[in-house]
PDB file of N, CA and C in Angstrom:
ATOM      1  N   UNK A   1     -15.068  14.027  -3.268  1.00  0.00           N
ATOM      2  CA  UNK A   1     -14.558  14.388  -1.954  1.00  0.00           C
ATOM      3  C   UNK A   1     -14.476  13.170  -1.043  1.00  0.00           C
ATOM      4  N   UNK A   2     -15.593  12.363  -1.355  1.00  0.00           N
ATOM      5  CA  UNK A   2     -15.752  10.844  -0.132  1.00  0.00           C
ATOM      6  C   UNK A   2     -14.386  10.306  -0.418  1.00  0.00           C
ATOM      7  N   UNK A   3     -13.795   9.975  -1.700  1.00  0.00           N
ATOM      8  CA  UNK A   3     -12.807   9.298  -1.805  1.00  0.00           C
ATOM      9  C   UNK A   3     -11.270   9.803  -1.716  1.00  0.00           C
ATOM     10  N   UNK A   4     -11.293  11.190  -1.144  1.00  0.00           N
ATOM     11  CA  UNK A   4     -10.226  12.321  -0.742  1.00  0.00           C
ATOM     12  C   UNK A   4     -10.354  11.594   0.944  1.00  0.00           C
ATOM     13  N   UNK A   5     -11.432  12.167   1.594  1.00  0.00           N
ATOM     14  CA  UNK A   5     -11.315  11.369   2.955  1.00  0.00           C
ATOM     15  C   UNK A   5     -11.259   9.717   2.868  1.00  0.00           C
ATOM     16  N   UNK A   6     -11.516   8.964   2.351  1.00  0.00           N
ATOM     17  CA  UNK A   6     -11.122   7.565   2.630  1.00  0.00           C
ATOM     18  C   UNK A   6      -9.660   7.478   2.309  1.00  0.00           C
ATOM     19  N   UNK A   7      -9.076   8.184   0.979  1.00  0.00           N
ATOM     20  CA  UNK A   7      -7.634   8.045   0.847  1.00  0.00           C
ATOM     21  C   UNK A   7      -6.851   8.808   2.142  1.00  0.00           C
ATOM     22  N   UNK A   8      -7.207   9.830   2.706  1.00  0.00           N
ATOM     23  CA  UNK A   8      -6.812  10.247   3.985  1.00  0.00           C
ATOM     24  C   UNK A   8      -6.738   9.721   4.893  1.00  0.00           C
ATOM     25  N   UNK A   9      -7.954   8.877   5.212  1.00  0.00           N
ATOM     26  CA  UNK A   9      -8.276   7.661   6.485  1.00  0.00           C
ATOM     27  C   UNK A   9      -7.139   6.477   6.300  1.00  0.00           C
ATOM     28  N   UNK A  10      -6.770   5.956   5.005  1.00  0.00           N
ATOM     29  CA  UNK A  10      -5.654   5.167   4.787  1.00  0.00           C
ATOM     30  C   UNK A  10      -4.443   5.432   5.027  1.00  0.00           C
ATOM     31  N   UNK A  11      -3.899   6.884   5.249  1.00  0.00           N
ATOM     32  CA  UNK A  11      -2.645   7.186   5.492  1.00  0.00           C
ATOM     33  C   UNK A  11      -2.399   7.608   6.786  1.00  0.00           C
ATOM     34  N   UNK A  12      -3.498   7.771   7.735  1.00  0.00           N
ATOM     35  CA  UNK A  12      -3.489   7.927   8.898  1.00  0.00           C
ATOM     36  C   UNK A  12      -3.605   6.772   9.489  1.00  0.00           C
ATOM     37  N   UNK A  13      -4.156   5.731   9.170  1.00  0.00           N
ATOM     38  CA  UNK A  13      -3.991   4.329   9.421  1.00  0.00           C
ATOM     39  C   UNK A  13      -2.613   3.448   9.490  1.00  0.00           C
ATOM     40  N   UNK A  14      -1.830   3.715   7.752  1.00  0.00           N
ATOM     41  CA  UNK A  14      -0.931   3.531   7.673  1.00  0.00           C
ATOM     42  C   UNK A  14       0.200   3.974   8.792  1.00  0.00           C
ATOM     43  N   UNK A  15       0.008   5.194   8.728  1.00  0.00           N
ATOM     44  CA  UNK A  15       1.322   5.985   9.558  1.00  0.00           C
ATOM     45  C   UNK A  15       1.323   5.696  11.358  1.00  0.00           C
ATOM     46  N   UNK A  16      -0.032   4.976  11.628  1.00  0.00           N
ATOM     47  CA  UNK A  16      -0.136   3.955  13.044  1.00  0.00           C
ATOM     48  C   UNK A  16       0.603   2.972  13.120  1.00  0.00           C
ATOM     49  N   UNK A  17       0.972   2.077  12.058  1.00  0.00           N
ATOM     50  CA  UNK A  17       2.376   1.055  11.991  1.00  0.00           C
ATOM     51  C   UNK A  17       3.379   1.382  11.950  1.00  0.00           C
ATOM     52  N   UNK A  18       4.055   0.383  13.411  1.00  0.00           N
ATOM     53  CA  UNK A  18       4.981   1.435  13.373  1.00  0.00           C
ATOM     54  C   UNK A  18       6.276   1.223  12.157  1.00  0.00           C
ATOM     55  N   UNK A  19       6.267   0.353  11.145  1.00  0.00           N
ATOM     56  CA  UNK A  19       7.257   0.565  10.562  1.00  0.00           C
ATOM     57  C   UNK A  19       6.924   1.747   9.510  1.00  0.00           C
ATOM     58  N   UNK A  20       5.726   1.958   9.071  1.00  0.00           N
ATOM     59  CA  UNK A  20       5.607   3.140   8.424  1.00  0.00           C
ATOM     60  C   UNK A  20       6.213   3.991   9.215  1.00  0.00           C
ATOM     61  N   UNK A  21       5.872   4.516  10.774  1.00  0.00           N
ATOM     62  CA  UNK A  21       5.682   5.395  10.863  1.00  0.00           C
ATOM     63  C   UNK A  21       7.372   5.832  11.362  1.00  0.00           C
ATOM     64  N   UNK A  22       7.927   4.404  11.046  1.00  0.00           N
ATOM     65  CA  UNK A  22       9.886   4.876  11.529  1.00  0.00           C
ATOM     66  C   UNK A  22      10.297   5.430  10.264  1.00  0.00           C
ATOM     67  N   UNK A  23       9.777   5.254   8.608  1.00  0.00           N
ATOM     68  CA  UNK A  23       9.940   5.258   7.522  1.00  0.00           C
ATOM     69  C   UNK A  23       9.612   6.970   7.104  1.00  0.00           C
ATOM     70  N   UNK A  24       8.756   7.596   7.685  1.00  0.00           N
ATOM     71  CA  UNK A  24       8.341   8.715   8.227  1.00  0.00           C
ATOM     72  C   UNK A  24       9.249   9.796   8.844  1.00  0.00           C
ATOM     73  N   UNK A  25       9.257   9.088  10.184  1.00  0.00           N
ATOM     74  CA  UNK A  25      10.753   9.634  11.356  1.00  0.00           C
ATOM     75  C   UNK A  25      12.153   9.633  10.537  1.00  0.00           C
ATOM     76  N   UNK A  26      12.268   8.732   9.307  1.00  0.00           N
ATOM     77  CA  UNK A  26      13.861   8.930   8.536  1.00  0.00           C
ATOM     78  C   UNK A  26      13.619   9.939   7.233  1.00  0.00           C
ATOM     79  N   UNK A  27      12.261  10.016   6.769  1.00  0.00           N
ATOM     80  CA  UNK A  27      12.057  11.156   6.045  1.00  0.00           C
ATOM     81  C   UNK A  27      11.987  12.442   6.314  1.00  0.00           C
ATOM     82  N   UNK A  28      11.826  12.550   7.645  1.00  0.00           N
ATOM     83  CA  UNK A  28      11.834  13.877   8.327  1.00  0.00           C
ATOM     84  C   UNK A  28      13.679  14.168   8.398  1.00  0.00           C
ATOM     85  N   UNK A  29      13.927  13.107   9.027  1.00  0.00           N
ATOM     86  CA  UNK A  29      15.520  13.025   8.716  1.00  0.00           C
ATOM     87  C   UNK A  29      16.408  13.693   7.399  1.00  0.00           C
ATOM     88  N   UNK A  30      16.320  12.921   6.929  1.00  0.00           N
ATOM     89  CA  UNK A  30      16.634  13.055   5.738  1.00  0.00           C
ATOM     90  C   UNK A  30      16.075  14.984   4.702  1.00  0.00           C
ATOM     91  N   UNK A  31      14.935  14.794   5.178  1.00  0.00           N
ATOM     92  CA  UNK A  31      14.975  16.440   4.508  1.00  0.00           C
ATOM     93  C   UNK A  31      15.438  17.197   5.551  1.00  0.00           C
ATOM     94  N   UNK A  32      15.664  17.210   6.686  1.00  0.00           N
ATOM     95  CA  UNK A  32      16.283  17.966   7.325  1.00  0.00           C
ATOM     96  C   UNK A  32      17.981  18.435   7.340  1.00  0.00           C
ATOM     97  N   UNK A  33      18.470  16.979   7.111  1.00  0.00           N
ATOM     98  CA  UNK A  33      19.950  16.923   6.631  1.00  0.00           C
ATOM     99  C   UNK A  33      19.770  17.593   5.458  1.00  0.00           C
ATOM    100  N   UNK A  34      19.155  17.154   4.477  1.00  0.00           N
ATOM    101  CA  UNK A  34      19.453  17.507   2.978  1.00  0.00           C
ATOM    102  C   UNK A  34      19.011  19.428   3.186  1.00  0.00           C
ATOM    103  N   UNK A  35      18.597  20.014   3.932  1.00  0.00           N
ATOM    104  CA  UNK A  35      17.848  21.227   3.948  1.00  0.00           C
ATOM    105  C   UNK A  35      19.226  21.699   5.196  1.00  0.00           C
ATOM    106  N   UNK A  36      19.533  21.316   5.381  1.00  0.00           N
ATOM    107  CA  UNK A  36      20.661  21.626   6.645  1.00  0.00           C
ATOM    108  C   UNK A  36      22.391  21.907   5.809  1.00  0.00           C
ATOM    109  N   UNK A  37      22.089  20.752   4.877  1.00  0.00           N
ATOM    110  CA  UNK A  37      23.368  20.866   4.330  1.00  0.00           C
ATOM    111  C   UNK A  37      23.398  21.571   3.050  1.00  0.00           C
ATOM    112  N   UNK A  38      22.215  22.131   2.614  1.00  0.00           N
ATOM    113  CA  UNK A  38      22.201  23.015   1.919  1.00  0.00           C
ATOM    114  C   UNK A  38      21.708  22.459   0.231  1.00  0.00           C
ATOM    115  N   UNK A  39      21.297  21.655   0.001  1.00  0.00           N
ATOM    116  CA  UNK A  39      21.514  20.594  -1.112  1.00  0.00           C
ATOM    117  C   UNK A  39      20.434  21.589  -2.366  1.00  0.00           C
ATOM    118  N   UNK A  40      20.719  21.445  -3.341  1.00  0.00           N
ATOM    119  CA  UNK A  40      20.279  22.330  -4.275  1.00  0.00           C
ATOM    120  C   UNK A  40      18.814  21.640  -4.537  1.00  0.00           C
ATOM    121  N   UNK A  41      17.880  21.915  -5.390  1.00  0.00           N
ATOM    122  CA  UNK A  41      16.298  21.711  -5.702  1.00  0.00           C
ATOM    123  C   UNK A  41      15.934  20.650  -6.651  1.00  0.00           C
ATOM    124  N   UNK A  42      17.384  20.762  -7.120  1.00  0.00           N
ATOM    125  CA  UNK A  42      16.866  18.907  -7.652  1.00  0.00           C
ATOM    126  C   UNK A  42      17.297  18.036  -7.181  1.00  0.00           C
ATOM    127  N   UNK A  43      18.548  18.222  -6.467  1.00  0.00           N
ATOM    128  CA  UNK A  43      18.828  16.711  -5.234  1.00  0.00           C
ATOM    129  C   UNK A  43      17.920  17.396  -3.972  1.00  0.00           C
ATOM    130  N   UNK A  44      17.252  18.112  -3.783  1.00  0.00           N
ATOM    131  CA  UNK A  44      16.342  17.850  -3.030  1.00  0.00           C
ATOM    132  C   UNK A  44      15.080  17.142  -3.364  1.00  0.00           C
ATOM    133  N   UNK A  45      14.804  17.538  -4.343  1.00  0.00           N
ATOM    134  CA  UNK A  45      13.768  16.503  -5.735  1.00  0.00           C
ATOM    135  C   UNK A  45      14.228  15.013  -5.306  1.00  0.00           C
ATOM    136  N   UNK A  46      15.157  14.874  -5.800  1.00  0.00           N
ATOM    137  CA  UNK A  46      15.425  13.216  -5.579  1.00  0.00           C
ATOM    138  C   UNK A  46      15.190  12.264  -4.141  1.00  0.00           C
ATOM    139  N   UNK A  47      15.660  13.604  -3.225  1.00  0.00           N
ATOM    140  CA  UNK A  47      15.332  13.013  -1.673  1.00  0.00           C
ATOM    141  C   UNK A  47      14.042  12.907  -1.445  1.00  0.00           C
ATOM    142  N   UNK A  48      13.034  13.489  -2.199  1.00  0.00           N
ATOM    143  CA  UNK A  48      11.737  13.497  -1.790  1.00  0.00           C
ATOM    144  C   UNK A  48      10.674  12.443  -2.756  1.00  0.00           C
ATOM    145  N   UNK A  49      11.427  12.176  -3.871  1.00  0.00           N
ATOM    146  CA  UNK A  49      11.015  11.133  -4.644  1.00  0.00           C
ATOM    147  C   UNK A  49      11.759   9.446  -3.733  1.00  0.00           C
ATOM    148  N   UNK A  50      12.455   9.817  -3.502  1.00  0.00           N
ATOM    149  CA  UNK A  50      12.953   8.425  -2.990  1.00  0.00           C
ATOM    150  C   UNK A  50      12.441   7.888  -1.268  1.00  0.00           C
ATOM    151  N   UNK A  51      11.716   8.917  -0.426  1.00  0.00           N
ATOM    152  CA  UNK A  51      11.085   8.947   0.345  1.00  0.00           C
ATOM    153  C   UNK A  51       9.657   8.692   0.170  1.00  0.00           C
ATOM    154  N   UNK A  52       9.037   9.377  -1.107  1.00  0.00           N
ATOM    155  CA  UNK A  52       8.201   8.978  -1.627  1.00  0.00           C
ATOM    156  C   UNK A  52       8.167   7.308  -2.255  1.00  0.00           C
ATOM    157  N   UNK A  53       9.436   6.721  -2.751  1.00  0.00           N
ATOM    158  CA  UNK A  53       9.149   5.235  -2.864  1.00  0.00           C
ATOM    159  C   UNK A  53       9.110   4.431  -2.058  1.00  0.00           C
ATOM    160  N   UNK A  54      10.270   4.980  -0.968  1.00  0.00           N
ATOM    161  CA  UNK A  54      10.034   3.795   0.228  1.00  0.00           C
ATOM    162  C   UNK A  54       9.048   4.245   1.482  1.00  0.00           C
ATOM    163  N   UNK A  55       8.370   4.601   1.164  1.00  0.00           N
ATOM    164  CA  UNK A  55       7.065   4.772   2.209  1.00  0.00           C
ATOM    165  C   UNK A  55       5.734   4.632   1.420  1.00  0.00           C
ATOM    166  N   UNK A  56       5.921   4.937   0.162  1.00  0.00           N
ATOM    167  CA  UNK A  56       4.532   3.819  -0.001  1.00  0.00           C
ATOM    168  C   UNK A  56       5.069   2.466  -0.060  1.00  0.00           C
ATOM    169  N   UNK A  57       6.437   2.317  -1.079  1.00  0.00           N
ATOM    170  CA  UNK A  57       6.881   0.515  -0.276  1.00  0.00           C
ATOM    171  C   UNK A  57       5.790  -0.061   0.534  1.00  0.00           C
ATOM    172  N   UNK A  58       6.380   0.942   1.825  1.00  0.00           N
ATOM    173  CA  UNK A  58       5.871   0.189   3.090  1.00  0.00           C
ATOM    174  C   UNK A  58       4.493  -0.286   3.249  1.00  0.00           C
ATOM    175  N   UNK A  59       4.079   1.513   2.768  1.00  0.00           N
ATOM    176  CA  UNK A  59       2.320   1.224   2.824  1.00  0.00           C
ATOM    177  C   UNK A  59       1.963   0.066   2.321  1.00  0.00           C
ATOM    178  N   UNK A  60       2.062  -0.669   1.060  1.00  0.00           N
ATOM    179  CA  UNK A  60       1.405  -1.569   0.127  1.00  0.00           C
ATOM    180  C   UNK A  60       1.837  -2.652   1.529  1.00  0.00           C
ATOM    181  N   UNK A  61       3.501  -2.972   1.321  1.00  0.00           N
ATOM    182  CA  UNK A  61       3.648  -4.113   2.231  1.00  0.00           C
ATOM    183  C   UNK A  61       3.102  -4.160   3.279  1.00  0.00           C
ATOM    184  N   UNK A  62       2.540  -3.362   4.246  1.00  0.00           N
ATOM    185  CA  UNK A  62       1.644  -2.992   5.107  1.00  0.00           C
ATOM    186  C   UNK A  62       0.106  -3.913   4.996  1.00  0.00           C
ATOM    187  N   UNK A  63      -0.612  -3.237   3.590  1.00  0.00           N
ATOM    188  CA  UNK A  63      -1.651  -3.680   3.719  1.00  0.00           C
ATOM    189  C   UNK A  63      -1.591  -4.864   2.953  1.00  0.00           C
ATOM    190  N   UNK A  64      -0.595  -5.459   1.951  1.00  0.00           N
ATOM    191  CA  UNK A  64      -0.346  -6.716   2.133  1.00  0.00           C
ATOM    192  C   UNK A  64      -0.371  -7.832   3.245  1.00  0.00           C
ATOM    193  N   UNK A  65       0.311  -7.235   4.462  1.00  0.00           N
ATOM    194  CA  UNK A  65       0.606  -8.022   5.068  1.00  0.00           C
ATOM    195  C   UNK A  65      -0.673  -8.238   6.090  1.00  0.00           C
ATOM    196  N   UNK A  66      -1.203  -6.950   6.380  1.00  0.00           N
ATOM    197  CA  UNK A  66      -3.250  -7.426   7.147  1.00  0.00           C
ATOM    198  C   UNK A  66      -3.718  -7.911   6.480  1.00  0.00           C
ATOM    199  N   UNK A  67      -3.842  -8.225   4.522  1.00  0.00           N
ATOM    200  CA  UNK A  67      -4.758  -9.196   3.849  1.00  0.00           C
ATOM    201  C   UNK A  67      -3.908 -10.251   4.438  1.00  0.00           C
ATOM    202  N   UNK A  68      -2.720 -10.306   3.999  1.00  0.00           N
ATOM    203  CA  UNK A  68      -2.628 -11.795   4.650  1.00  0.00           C
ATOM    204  C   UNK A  68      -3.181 -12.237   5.894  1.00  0.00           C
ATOM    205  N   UNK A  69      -2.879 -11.588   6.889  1.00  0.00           N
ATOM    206  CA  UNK A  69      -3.836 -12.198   8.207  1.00  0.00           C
ATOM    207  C   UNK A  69      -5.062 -11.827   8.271  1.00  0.00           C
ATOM    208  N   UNK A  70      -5.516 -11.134   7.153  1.00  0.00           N
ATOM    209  CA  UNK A  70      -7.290 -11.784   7.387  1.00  0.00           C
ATOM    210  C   UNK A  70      -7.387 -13.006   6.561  1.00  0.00           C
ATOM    211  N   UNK A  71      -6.870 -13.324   6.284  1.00  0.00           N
ATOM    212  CA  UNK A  71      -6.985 -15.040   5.402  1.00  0.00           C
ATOM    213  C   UNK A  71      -6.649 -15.752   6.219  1.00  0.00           C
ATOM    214  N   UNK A  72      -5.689 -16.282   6.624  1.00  0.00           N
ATOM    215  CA  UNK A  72      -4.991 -16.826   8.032  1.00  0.00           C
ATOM    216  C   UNK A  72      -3.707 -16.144   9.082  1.00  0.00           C
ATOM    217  N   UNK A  73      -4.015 -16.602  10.390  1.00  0.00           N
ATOM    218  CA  UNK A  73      -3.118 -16.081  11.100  1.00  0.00           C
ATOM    219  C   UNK A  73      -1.710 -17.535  11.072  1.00  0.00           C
ATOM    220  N   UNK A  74      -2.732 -19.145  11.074  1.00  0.00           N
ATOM    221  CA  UNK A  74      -1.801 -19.897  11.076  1.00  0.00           C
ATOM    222  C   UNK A  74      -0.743 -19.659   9.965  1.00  0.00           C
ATOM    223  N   UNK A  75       0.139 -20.789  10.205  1.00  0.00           N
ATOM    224  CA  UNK A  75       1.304 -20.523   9.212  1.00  0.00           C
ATOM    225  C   UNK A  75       1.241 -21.359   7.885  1.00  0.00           C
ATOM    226  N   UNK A  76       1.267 -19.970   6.930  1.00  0.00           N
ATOM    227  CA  UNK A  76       0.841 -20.761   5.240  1.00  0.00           C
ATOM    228  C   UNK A  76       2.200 -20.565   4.356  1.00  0.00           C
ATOM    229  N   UNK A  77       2.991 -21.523   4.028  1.00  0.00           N
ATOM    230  CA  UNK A  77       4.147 -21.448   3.093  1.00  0.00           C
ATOM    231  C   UNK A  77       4.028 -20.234   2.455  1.00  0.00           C
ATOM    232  N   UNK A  78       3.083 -20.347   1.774  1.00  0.00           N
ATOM    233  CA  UNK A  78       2.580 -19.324   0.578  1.00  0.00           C
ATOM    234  C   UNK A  78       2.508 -17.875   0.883  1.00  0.00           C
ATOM    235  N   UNK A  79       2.373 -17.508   2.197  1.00  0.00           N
ATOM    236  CA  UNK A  79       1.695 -16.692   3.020  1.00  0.00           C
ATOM    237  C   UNK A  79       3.168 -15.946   2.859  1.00  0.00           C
ATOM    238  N   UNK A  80       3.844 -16.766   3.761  1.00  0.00           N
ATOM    239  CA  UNK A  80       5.248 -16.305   4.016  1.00  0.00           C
ATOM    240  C   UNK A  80       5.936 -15.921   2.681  1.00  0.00           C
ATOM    241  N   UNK A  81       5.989 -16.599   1.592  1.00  0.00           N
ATOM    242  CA  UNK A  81       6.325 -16.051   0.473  1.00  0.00           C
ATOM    243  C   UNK A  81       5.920 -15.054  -0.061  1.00  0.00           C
ATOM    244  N   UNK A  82       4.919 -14.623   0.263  1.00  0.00           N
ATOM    245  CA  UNK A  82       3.595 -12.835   0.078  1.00  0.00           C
ATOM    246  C   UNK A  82       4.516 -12.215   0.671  1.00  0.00           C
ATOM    247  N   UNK A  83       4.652 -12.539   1.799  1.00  0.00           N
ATOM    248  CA  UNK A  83       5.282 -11.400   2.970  1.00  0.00           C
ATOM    249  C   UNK A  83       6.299 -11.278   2.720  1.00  0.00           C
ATOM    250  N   UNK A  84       7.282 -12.273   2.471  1.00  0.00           N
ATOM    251  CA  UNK A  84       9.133 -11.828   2.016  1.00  0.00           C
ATOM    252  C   UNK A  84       9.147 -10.948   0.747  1.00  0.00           C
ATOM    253  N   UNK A  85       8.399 -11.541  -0.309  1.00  0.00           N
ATOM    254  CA  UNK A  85       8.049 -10.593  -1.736  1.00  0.00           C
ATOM    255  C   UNK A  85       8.472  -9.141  -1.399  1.00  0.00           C
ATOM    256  N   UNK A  86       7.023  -9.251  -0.674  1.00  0.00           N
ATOM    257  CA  UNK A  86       6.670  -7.450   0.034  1.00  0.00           C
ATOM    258  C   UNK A  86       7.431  -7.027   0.804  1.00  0.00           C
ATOM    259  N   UNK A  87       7.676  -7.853   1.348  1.00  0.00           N
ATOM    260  CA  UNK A  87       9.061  -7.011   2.382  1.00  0.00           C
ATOM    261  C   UNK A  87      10.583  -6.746   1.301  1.00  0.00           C
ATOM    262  N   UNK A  88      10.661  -7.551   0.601  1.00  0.00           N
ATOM    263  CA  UNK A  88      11.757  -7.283  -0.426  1.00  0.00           C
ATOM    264  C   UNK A  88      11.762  -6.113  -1.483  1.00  0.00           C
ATOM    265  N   UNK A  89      10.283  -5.817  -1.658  1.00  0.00           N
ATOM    266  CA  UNK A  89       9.966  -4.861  -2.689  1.00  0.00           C
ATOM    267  C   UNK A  89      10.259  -3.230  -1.557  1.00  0.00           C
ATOM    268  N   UNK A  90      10.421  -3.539  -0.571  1.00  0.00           N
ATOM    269  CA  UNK A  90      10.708  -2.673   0.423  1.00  0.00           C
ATOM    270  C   UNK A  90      11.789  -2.230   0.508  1.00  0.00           C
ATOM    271  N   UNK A  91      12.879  -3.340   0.774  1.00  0.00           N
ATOM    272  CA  UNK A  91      14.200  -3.430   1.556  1.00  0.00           C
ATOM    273  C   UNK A  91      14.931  -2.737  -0.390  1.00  0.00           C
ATOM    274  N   UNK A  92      14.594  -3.317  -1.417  1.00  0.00           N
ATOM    275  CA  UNK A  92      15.171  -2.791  -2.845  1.00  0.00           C
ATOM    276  C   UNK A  92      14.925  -1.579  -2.600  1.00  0.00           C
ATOM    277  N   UNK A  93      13.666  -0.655  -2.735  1.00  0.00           N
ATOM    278  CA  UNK A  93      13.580   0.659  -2.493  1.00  0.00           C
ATOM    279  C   UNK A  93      14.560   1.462  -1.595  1.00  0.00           C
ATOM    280  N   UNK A  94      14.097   0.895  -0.679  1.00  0.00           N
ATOM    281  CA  UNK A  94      15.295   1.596   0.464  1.00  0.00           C
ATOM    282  C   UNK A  94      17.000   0.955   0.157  1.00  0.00           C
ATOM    283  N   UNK A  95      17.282   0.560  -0.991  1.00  0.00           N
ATOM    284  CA  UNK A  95      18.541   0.119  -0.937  1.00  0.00           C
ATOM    285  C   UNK A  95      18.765   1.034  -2.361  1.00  0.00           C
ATOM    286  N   UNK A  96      17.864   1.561  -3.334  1.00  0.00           N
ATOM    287  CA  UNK A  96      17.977   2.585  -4.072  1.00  0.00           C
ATOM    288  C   UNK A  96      18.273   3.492  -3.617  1.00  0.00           C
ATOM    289  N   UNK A  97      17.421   4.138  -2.232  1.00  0.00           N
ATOM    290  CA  UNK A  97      17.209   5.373  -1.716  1.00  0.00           C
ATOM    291  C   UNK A  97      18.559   5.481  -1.293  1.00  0.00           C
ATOM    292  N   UNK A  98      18.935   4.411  -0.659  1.00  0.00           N
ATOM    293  CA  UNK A  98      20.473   4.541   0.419  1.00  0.00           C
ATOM    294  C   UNK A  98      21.603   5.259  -0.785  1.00  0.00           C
ATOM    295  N   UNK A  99      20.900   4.520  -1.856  1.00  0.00           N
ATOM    296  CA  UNK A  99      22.282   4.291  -3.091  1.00  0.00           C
ATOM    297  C   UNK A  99      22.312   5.730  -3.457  1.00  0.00           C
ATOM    298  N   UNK A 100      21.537   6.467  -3.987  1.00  0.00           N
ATOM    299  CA  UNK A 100      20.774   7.935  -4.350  1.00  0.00           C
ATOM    300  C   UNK A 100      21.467   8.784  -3.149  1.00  0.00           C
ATOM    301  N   UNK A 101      21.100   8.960  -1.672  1.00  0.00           N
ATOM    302  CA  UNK A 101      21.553   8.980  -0.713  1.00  0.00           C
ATOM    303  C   UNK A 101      22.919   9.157  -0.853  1.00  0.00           C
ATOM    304  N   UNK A 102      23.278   8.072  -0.915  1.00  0.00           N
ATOM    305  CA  UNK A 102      25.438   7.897  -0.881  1.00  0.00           C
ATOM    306  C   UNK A 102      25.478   9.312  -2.037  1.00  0.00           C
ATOM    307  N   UNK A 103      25.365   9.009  -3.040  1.00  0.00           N
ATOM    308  CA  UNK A 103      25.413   9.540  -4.560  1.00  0.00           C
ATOM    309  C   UNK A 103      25.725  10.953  -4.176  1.00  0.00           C
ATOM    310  N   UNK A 104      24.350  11.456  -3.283  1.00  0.00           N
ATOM    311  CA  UNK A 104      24.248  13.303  -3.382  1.00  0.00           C
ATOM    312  C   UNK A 104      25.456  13.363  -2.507  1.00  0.00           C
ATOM    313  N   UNK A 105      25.210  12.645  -1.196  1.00  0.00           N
ATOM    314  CA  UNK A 105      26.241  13.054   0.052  1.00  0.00           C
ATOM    315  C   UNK A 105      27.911  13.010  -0.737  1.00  0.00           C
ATOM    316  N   UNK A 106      27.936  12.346  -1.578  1.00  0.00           N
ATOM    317  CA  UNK A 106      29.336  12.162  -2.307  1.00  0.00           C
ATOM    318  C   UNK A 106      29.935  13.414  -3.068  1.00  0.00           C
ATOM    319  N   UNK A 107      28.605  13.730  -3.805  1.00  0.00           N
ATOM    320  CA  UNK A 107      28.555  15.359  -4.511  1.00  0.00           C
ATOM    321  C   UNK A 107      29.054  16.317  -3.926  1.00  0.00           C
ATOM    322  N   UNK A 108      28.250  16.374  -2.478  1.00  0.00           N
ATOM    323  CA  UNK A 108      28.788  17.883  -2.083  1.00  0.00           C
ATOM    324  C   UNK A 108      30.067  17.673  -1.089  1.00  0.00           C
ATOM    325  N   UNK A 109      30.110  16.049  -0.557  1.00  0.00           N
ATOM    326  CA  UNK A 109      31.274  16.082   0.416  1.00  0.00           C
ATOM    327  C   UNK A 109      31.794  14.766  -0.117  1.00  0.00           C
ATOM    328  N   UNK A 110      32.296  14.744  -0.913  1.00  0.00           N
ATOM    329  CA  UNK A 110      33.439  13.491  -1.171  1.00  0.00           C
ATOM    330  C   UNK A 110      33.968  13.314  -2.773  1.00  0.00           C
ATOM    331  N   UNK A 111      33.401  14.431  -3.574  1.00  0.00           N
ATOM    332  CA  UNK A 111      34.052  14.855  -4.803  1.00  0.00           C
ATOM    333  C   UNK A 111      33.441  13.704  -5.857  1.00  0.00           C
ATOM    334  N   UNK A 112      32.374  13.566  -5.389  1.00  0.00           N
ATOM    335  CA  UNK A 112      31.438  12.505  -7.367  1.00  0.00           C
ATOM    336  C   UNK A 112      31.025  13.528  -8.119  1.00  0.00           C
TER     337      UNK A 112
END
């Protein structure tokens, strides 16, 4: 159970940044469109798996990015290369999700 509440304490933490917590605000989005426009249970599956990648994305790059500044706040080449990594392992996810995204919206309104 201790490690049910510490994994809890981490996502309430998480979801205090605010880029998590805009990553959040477009998942609410997003199932709302997809639940609005009627989308069947496995492209709703997919919207919720792909929300599911780019928001832990974030999370990791998140707590990537506080280890990095508990090591240093000055500026470390290396540092910055952590952080673009992680931010890239981000921006790919969400450039799947977009892609997935296009894909369904094409299905029901643009004939794929």
């Amino acid at each position: 159970m201790k490690k049910f509440k510490v994994a809890f304490i981490g996502i309430y933490e998480a979801f205090k940044h605010p880029s998590v917590m805009i990553q959040g605000i477009l998942a609410i989005v997003a199932l709302g469109c997809g639940s609005w426009l009627k989308f069947e249970f496995y492209d709703m599956l997919l919207i919720v798996l792909c929300i599911g990648l780019v928001i832990v994305s974030e999370i990791f790059n998140t707590a990537i990015e506080f280890l990095c500044d508990l090591y240093t706040l000055e500026y470390n080449e290396k540092i910055k290369i952590i952080k673009d990594i992680s931010a890239g392992g981000v921006l790919f996810a969400a450039i799947i999700s977009l892609a997935i995204a296009l894909m369904l919206f094409g299905k029901y309104y643009g004939g794929f």
